[in-house]
PDB file of N, CA and C in Angstrom:
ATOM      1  N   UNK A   1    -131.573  -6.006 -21.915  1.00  0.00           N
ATOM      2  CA  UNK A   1    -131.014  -5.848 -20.591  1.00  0.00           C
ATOM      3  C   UNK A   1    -131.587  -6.939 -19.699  1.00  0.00           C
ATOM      4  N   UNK A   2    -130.711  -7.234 -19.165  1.00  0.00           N
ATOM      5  CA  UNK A   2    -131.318  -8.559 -18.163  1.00  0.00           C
ATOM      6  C   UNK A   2    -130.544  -8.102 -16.626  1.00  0.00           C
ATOM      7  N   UNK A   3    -131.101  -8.000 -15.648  1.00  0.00           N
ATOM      8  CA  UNK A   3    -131.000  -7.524 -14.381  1.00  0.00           C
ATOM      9  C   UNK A   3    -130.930  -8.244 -13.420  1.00  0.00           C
ATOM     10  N   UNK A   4    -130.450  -8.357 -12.096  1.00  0.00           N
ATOM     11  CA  UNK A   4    -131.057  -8.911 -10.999  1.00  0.00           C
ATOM     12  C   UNK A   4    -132.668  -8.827  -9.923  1.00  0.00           C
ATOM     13  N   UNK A   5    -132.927  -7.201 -10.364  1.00  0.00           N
ATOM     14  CA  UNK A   5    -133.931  -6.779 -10.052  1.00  0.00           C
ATOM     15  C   UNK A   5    -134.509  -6.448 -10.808  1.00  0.00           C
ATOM     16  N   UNK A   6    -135.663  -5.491 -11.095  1.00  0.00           N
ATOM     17  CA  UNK A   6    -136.592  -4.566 -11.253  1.00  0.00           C
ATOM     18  C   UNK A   6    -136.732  -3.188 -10.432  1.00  0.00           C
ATOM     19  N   UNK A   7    -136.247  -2.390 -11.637  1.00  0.00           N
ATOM     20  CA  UNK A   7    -136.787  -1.119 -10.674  1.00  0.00           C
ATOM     21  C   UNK A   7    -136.811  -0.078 -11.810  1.00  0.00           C
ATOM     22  N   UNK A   8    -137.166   1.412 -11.441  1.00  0.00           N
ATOM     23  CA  UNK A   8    -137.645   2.365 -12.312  1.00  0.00           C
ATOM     24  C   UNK A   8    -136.108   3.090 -13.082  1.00  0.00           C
ATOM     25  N   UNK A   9    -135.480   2.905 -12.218  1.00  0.00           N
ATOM     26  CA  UNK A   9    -133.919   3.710 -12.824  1.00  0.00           C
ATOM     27  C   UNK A   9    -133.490   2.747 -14.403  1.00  0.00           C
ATOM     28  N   UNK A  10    -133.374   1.212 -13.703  1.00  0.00           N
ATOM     29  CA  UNK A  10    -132.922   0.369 -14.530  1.00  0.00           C
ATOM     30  C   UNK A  10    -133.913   0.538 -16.409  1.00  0.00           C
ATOM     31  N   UNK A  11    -135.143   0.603 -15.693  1.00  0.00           N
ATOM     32  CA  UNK A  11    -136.212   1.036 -16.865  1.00  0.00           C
ATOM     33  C   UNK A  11    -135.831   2.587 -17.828  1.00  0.00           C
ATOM     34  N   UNK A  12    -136.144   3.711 -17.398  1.00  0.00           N
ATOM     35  CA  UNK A  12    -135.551   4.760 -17.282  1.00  0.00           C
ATOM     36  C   UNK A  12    -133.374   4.524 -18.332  1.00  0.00           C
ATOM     37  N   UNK A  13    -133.141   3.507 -17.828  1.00  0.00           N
ATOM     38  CA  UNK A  13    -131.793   3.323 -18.397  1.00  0.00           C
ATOM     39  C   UNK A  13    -131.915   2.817 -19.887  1.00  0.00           C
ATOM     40  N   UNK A  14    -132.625   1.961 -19.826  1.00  0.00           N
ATOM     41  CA  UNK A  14    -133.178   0.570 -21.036  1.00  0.00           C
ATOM     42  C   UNK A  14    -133.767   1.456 -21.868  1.00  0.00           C
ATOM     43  N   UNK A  15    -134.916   2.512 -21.446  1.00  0.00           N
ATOM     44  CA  UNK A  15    -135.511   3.358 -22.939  1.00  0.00           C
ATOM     45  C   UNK A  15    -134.641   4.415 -23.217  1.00  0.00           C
ATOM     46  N   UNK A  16    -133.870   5.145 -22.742  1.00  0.00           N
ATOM     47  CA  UNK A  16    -132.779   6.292 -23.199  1.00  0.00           C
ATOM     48  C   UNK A  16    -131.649   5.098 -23.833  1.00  0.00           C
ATOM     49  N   UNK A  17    -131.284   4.704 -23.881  1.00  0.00           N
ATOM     50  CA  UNK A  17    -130.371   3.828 -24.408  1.00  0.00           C
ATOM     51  C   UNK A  17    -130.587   3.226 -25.557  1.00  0.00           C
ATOM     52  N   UNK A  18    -132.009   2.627 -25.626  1.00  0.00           N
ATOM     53  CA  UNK A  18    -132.579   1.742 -26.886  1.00  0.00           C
ATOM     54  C   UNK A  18    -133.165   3.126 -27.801  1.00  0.00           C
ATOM     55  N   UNK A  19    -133.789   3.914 -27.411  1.00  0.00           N
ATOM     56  CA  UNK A  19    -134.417   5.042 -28.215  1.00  0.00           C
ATOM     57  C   UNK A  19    -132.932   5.880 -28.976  1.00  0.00           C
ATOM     58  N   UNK A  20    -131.811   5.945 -28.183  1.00  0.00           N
ATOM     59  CA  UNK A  20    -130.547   7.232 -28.755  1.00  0.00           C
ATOM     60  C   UNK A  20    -130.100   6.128 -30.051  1.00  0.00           C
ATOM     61  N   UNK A  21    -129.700   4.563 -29.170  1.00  0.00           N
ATOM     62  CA  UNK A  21    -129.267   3.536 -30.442  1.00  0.00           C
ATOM     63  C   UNK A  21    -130.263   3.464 -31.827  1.00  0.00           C
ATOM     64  N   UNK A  22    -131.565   3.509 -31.166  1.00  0.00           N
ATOM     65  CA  UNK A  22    -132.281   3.443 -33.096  1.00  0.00           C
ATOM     66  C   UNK A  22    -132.764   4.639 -33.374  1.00  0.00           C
ATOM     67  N   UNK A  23    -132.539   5.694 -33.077  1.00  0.00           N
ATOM     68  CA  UNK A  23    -132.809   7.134 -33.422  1.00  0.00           C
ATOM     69  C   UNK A  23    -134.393   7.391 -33.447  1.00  0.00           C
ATOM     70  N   UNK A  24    -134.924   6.902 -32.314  1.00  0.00           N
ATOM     71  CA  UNK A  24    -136.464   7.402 -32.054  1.00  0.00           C
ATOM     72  C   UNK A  24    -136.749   8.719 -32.227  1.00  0.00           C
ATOM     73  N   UNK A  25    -137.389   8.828 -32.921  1.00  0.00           N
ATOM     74  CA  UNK A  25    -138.626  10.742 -32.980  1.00  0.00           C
ATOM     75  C   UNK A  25    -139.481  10.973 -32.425  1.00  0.00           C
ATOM     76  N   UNK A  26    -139.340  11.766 -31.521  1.00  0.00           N
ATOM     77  CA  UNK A  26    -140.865  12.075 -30.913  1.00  0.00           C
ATOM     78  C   UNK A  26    -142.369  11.745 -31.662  1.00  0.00           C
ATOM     79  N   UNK A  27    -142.786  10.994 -30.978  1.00  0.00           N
ATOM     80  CA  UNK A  27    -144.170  10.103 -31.814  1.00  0.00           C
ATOM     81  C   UNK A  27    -144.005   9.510 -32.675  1.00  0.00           C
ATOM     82  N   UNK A  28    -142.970   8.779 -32.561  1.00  0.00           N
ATOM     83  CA  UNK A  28    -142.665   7.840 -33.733  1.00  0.00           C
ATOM     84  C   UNK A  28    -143.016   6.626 -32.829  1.00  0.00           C
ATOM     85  N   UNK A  29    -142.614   5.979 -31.230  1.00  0.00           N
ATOM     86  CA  UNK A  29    -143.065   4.789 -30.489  1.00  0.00           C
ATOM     87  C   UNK A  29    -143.975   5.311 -29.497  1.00  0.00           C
ATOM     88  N   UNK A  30    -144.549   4.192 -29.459  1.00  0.00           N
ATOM     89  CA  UNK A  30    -145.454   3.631 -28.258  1.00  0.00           C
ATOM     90  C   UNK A  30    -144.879   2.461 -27.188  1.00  0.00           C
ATOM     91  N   UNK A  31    -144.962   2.493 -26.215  1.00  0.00           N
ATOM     92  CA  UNK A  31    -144.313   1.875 -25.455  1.00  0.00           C
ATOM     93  C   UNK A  31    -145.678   1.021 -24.836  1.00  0.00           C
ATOM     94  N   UNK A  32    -146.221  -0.046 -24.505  1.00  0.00           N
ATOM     95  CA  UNK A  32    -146.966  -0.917 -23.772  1.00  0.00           C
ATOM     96  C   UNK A  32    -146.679  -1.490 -23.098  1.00  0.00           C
ATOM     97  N   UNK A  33    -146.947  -1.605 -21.766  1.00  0.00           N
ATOM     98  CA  UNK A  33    -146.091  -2.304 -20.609  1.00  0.00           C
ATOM     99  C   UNK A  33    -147.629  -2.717 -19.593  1.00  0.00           C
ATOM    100  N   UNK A  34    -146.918  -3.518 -18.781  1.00  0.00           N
ATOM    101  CA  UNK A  34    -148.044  -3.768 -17.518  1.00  0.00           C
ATOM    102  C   UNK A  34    -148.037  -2.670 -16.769  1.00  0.00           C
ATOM    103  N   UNK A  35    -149.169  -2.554 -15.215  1.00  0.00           N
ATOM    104  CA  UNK A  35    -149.039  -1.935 -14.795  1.00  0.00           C
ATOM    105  C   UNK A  35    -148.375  -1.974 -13.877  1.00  0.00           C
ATOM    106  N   UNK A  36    -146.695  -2.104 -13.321  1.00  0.00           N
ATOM    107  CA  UNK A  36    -145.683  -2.926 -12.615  1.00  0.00           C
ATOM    108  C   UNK A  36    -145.302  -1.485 -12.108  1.00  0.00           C
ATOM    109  N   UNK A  37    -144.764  -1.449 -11.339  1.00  0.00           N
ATOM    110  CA  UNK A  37    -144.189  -0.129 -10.536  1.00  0.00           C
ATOM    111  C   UNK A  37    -142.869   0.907 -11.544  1.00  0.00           C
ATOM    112  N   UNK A  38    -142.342  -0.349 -12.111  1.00  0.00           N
ATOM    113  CA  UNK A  38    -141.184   0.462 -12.592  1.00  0.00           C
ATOM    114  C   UNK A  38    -141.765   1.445 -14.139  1.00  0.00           C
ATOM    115  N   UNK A  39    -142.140   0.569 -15.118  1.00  0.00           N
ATOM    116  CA  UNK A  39    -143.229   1.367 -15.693  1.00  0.00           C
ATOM    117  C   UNK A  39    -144.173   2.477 -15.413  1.00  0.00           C
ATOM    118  N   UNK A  40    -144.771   2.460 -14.378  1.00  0.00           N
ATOM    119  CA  UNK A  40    -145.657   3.073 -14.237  1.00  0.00           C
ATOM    120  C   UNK A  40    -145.036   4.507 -13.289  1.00  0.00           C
ATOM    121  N   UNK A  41    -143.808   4.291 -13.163  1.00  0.00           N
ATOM    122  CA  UNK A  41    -143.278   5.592 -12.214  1.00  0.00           C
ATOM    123  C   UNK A  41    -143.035   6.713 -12.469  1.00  0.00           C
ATOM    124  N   UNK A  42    -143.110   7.625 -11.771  1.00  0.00           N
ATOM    125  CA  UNK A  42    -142.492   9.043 -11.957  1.00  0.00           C
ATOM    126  C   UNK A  42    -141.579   9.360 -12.738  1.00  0.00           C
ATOM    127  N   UNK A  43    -140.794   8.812 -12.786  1.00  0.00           N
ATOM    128  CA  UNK A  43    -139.142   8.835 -13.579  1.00  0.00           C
ATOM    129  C   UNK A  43    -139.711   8.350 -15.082  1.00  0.00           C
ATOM    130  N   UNK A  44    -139.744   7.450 -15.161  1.00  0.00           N
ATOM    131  CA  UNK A  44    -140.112   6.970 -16.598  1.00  0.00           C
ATOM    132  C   UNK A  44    -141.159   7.426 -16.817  1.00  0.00           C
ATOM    133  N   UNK A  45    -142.296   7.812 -16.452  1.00  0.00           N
ATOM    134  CA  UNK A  45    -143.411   9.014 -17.207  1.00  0.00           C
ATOM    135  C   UNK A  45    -142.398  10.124 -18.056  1.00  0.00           C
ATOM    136  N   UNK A  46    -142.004  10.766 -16.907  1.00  0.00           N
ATOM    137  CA  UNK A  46    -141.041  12.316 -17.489  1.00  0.00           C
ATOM    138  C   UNK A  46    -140.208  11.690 -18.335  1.00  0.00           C
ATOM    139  N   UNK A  47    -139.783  10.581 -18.135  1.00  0.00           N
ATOM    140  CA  UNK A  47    -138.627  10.610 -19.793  1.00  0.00           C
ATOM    141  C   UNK A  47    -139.087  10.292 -20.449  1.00  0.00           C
ATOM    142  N   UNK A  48    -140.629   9.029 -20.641  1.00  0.00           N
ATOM    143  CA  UNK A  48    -141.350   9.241 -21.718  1.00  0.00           C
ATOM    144  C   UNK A  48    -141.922  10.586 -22.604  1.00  0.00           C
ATOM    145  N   UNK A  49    -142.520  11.146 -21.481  1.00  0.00           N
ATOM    146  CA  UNK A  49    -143.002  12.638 -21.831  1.00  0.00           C
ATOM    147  C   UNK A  49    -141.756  13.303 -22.824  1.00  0.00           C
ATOM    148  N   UNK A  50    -140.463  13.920 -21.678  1.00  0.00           N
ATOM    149  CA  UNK A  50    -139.539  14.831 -22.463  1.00  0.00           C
ATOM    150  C   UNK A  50    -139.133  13.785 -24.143  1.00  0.00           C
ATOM    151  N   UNK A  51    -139.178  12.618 -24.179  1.00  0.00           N
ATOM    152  CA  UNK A  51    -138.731  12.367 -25.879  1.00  0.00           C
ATOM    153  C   UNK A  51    -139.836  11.921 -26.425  1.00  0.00           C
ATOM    154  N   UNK A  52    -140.886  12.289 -26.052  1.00  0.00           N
ATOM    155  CA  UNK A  52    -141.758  12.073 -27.429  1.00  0.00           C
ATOM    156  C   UNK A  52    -142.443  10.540 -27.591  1.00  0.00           C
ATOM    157  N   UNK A  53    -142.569   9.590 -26.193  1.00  0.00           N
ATOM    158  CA  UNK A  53    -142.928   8.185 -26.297  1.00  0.00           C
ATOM    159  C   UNK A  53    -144.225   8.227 -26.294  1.00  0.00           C
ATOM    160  N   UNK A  54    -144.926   7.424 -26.266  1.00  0.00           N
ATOM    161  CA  UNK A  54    -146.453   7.385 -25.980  1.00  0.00           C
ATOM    162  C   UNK A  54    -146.389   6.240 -25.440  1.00  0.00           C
ATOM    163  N   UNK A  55    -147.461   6.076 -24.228  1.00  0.00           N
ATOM    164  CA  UNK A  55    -147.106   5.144 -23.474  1.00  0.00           C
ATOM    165  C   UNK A  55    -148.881   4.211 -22.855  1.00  0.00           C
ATOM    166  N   UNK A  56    -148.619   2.972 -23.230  1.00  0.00           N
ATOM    167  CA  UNK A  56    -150.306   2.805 -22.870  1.00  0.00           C
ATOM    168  C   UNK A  56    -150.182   1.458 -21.760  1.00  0.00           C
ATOM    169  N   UNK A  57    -150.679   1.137 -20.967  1.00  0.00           N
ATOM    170  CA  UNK A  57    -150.688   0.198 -19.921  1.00  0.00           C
ATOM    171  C   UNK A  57    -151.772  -0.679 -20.689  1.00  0.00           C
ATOM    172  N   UNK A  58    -151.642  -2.043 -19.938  1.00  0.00           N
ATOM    173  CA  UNK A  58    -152.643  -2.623 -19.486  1.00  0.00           C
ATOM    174  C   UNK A  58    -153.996  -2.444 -18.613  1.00  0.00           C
ATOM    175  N   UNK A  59    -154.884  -3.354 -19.276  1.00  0.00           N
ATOM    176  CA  UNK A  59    -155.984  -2.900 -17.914  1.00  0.00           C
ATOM    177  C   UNK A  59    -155.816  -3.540 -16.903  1.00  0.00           C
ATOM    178  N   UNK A  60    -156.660  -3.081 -15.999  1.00  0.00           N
ATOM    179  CA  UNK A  60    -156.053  -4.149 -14.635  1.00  0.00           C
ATOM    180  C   UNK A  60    -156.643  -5.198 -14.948  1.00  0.00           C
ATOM    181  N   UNK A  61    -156.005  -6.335 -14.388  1.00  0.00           N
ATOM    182  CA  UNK A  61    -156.213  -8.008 -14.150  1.00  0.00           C
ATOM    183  C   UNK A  61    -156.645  -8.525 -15.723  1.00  0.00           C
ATOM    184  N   UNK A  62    -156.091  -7.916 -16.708  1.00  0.00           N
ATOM    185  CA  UNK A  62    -156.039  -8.161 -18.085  1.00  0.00           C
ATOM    186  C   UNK A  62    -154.776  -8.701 -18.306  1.00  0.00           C
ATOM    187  N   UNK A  63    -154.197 -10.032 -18.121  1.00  0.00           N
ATOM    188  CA  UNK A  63    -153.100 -10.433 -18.618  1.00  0.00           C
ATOM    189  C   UNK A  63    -152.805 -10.524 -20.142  1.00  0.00           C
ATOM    190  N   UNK A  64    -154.124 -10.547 -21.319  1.00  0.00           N
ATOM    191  CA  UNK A  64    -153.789 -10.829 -22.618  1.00  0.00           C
ATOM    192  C   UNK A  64    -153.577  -9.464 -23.228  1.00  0.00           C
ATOM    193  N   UNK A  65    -153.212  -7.960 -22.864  1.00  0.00           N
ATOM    194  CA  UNK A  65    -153.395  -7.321 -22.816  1.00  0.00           C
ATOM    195  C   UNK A  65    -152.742  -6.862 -24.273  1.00  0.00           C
ATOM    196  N   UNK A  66    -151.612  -7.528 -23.977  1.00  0.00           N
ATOM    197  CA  UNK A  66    -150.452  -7.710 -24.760  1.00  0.00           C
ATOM    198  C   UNK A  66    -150.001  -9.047 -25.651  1.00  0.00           C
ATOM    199  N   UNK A  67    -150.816  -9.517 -26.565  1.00  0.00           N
ATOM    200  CA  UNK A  67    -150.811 -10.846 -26.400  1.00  0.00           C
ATOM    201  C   UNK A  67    -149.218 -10.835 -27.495  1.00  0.00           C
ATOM    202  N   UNK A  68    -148.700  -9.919 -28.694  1.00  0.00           N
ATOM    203  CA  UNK A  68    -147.492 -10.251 -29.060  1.00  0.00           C
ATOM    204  C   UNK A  68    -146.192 -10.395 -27.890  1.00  0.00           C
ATOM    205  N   UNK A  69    -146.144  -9.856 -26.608  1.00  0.00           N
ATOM    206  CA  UNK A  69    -145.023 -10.265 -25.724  1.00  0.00           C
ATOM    207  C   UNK A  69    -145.476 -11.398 -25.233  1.00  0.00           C
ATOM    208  N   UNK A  70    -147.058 -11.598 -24.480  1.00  0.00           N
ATOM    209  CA  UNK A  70    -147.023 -12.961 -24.259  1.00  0.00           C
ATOM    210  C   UNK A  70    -146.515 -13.898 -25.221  1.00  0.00           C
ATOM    211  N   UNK A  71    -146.635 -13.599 -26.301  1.00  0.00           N
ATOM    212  CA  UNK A  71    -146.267 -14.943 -27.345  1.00  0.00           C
ATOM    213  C   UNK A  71    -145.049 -14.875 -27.470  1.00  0.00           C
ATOM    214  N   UNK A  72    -144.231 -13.921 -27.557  1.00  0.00           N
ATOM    215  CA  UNK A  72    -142.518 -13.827 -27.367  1.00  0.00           C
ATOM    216  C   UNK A  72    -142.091 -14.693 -26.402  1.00  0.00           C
ATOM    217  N   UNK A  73    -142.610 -14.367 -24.958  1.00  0.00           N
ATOM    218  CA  UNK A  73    -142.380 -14.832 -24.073  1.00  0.00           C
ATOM    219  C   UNK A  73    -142.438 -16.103 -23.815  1.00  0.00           C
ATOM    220  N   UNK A  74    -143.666 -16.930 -24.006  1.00  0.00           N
ATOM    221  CA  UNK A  74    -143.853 -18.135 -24.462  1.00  0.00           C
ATOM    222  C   UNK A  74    -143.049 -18.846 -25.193  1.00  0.00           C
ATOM    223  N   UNK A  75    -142.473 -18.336 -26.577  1.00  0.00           N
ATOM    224  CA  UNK A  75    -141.776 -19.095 -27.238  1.00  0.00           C
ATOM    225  C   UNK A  75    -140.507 -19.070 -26.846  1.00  0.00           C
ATOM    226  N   UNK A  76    -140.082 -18.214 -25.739  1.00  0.00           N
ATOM    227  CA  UNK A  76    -138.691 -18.304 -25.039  1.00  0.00           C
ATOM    228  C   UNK A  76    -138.482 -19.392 -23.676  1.00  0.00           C
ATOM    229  N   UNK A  77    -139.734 -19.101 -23.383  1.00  0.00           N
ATOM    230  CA  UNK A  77    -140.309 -20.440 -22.364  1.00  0.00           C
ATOM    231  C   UNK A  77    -140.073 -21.791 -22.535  1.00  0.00           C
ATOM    232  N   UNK A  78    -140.632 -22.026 -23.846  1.00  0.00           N
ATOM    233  CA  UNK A  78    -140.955 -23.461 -24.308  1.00  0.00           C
ATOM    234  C   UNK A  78    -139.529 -23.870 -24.893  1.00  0.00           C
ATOM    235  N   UNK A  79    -138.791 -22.885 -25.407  1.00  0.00           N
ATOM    236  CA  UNK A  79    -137.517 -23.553 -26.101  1.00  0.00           C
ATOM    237  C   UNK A  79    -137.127 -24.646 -25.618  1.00  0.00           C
ATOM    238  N   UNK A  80    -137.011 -25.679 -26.401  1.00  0.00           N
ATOM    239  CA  UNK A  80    -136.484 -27.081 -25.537  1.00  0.00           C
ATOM    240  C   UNK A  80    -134.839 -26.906 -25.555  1.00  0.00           C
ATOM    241  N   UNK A  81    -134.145 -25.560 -25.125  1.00  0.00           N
ATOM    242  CA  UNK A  81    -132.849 -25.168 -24.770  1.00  0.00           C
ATOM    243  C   UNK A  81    -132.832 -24.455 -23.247  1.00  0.00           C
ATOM    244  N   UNK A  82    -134.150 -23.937 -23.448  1.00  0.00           N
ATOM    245  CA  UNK A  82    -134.354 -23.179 -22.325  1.00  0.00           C
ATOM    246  C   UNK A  82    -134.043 -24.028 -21.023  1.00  0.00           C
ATOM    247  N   UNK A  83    -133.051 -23.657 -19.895  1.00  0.00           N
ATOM    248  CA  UNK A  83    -133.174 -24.005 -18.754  1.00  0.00           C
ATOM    249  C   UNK A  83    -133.763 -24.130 -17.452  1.00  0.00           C
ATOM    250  N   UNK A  84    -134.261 -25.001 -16.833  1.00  0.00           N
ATOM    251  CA  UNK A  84    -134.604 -24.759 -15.924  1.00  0.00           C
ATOM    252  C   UNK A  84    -134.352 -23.653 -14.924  1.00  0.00           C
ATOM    253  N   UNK A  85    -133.026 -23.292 -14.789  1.00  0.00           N
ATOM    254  CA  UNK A  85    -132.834 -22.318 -13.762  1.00  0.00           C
ATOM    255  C   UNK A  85    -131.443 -21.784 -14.694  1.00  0.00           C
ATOM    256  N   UNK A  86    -130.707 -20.454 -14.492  1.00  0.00           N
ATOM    257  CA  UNK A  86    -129.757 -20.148 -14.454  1.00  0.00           C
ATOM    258  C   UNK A  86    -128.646 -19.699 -13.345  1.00  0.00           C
ATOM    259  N   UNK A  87    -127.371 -20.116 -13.515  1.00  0.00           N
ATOM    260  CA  UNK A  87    -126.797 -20.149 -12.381  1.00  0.00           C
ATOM    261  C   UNK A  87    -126.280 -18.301 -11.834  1.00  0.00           C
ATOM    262  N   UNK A  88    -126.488 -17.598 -13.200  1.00  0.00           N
ATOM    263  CA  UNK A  88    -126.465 -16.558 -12.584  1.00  0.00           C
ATOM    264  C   UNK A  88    -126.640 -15.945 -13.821  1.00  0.00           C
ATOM    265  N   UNK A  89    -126.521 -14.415 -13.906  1.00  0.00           N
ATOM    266  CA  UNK A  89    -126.987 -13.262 -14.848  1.00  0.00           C
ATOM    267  C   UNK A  89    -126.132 -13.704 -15.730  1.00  0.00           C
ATOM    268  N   UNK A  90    -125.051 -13.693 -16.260  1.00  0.00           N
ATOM    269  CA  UNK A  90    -123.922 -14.235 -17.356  1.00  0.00           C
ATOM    270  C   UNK A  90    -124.815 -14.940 -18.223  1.00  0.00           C
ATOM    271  N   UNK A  91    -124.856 -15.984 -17.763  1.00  0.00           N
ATOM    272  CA  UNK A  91    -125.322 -17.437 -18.532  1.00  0.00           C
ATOM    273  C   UNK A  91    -127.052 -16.886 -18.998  1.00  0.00           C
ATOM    274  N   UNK A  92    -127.604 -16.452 -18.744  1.00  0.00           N
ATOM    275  CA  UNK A  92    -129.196 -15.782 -19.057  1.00  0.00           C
ATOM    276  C   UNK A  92    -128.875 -14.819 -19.729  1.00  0.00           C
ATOM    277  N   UNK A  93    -127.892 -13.869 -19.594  1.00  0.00           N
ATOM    278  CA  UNK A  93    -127.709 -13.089 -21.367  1.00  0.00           C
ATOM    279  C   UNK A  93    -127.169 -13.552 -22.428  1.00  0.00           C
ATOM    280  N   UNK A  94    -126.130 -14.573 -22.155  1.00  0.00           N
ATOM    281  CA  UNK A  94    -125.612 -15.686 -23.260  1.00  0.00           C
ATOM    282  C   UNK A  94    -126.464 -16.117 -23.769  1.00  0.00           C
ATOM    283  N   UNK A  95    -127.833 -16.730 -23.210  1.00  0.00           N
ATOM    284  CA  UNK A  95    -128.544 -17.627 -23.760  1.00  0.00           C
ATOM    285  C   UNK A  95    -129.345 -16.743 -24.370  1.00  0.00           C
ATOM    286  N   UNK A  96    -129.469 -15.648 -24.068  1.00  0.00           N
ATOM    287  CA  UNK A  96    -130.912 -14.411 -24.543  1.00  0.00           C
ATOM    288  C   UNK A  96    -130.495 -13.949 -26.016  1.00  0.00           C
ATOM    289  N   UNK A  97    -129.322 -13.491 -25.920  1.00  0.00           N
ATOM    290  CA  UNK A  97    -128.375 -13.290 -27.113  1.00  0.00           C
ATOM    291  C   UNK A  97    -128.446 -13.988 -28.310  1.00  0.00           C
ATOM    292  N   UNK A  98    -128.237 -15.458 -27.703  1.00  0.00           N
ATOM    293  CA  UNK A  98    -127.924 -16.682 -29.150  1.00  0.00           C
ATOM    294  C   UNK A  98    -129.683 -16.789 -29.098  1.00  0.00           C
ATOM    295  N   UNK A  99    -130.627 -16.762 -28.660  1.00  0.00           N
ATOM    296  CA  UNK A  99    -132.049 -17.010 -28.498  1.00  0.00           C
ATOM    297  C   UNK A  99    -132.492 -15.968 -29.482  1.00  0.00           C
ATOM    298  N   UNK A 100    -132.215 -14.810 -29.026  1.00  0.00           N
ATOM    299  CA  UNK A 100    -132.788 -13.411 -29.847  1.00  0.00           C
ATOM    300  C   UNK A 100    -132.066 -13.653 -31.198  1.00  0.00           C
ATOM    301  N   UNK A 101    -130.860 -13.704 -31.464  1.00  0.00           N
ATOM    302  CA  UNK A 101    -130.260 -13.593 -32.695  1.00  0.00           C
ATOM    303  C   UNK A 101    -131.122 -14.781 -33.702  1.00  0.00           C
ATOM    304  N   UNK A 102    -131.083 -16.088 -33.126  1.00  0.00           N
ATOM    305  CA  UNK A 102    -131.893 -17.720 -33.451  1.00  0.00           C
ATOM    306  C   UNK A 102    -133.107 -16.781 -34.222  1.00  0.00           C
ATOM    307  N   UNK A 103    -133.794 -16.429 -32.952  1.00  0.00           N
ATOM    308  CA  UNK A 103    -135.324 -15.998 -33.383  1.00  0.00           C
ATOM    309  C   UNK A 103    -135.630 -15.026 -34.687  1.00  0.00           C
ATOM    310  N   UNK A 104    -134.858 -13.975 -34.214  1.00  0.00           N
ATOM    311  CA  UNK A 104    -135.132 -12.906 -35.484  1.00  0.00           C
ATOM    312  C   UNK A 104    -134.401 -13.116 -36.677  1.00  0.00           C
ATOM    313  N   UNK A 105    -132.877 -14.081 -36.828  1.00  0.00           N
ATOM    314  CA  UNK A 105    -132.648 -14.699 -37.884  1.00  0.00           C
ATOM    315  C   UNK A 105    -132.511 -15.416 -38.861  1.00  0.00           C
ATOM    316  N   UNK A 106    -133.289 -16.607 -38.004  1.00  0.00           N
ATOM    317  CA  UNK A 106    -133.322 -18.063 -38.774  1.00  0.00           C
ATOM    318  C   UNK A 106    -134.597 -18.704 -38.363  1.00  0.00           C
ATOM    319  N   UNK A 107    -134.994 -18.942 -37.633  1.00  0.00           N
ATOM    320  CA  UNK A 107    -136.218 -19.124 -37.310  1.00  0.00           C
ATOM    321  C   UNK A 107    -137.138 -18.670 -38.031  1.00  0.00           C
ATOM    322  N   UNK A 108    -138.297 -19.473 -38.386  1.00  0.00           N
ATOM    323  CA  UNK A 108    -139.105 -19.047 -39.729  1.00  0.00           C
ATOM    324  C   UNK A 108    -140.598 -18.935 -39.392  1.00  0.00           C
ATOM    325  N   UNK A 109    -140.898 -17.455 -39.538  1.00  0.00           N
ATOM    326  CA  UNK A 109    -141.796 -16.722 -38.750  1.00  0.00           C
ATOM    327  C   UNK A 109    -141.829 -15.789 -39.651  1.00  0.00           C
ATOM    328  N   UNK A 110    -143.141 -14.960 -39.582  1.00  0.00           N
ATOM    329  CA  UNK A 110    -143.620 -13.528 -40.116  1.00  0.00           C
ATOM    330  C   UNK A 110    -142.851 -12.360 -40.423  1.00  0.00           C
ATOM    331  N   UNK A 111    -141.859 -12.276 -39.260  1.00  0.00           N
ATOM    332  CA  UNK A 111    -141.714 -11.077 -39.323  1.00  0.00           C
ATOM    333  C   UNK A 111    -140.231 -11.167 -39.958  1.00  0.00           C
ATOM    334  N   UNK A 112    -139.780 -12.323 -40.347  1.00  0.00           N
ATOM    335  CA  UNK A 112    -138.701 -12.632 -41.532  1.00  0.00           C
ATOM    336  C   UNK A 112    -138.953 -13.012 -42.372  1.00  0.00           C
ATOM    337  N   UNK A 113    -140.782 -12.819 -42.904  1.00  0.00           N
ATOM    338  CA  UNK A 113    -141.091 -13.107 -44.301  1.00  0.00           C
ATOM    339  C   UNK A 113    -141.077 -14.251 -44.714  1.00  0.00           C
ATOM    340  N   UNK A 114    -141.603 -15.428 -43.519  1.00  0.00           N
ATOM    341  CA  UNK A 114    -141.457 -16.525 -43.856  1.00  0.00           C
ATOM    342  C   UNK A 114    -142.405 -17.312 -43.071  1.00  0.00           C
TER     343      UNK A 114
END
């Protein structure tokens, strides 16, 4: 999901959606996130809680907290495709799309056994 904003609903939308599509079980994920407002809210506690997520933050002012998204992130950064700016939401899921598909399919890395 790629947004204009940030907020707790949009979050709240993204894990009921991704959890019903791959058939999550109660205590089957863990969810790790910063400590950012939308994460950390009321709303997304209780829907973590009611399906069964487990959910662990960062510490404060610990940016490596998470260092496999930093490194995701990074390597989406550095792509020498990556644009400077996008002209609007369209064109940043186009590119996220052919980026994500690139990464987890051909791109030769660990977690494709290569």
């Amino acid at each position: 999901m790629i947004a204009d904003r940030e907020c707790q609903h949009l979050a709240k939308q993204l894990i009921q959606k991704t959890t019903l599509k791959y058939g999550i079980q109660p205590g089957q994920l863990t969810i790790h996130s910063d400590n950012g407002p939308s994460m950390t809210s009321q709303t997304v506690s209780q829907l973590l809680e009611k399906i069964g997520v487990l959910k662990t933050h960062n510490r404060p002012y610990t940016s490596n907290d998470n260092p496999f998204s930093e490194s995701q992130f990074k390597t989406l950064k550095y792509c020498p495709a990556f644009p400077e700016r996008f002209e609007s939401i369209k064109p940043a899921e186009q590119f996220c799309r052919e980026f994500f598909n690139w990464y987890n399919n051909l791109h030769y890395h660990s977690g494709i056994f290569f």
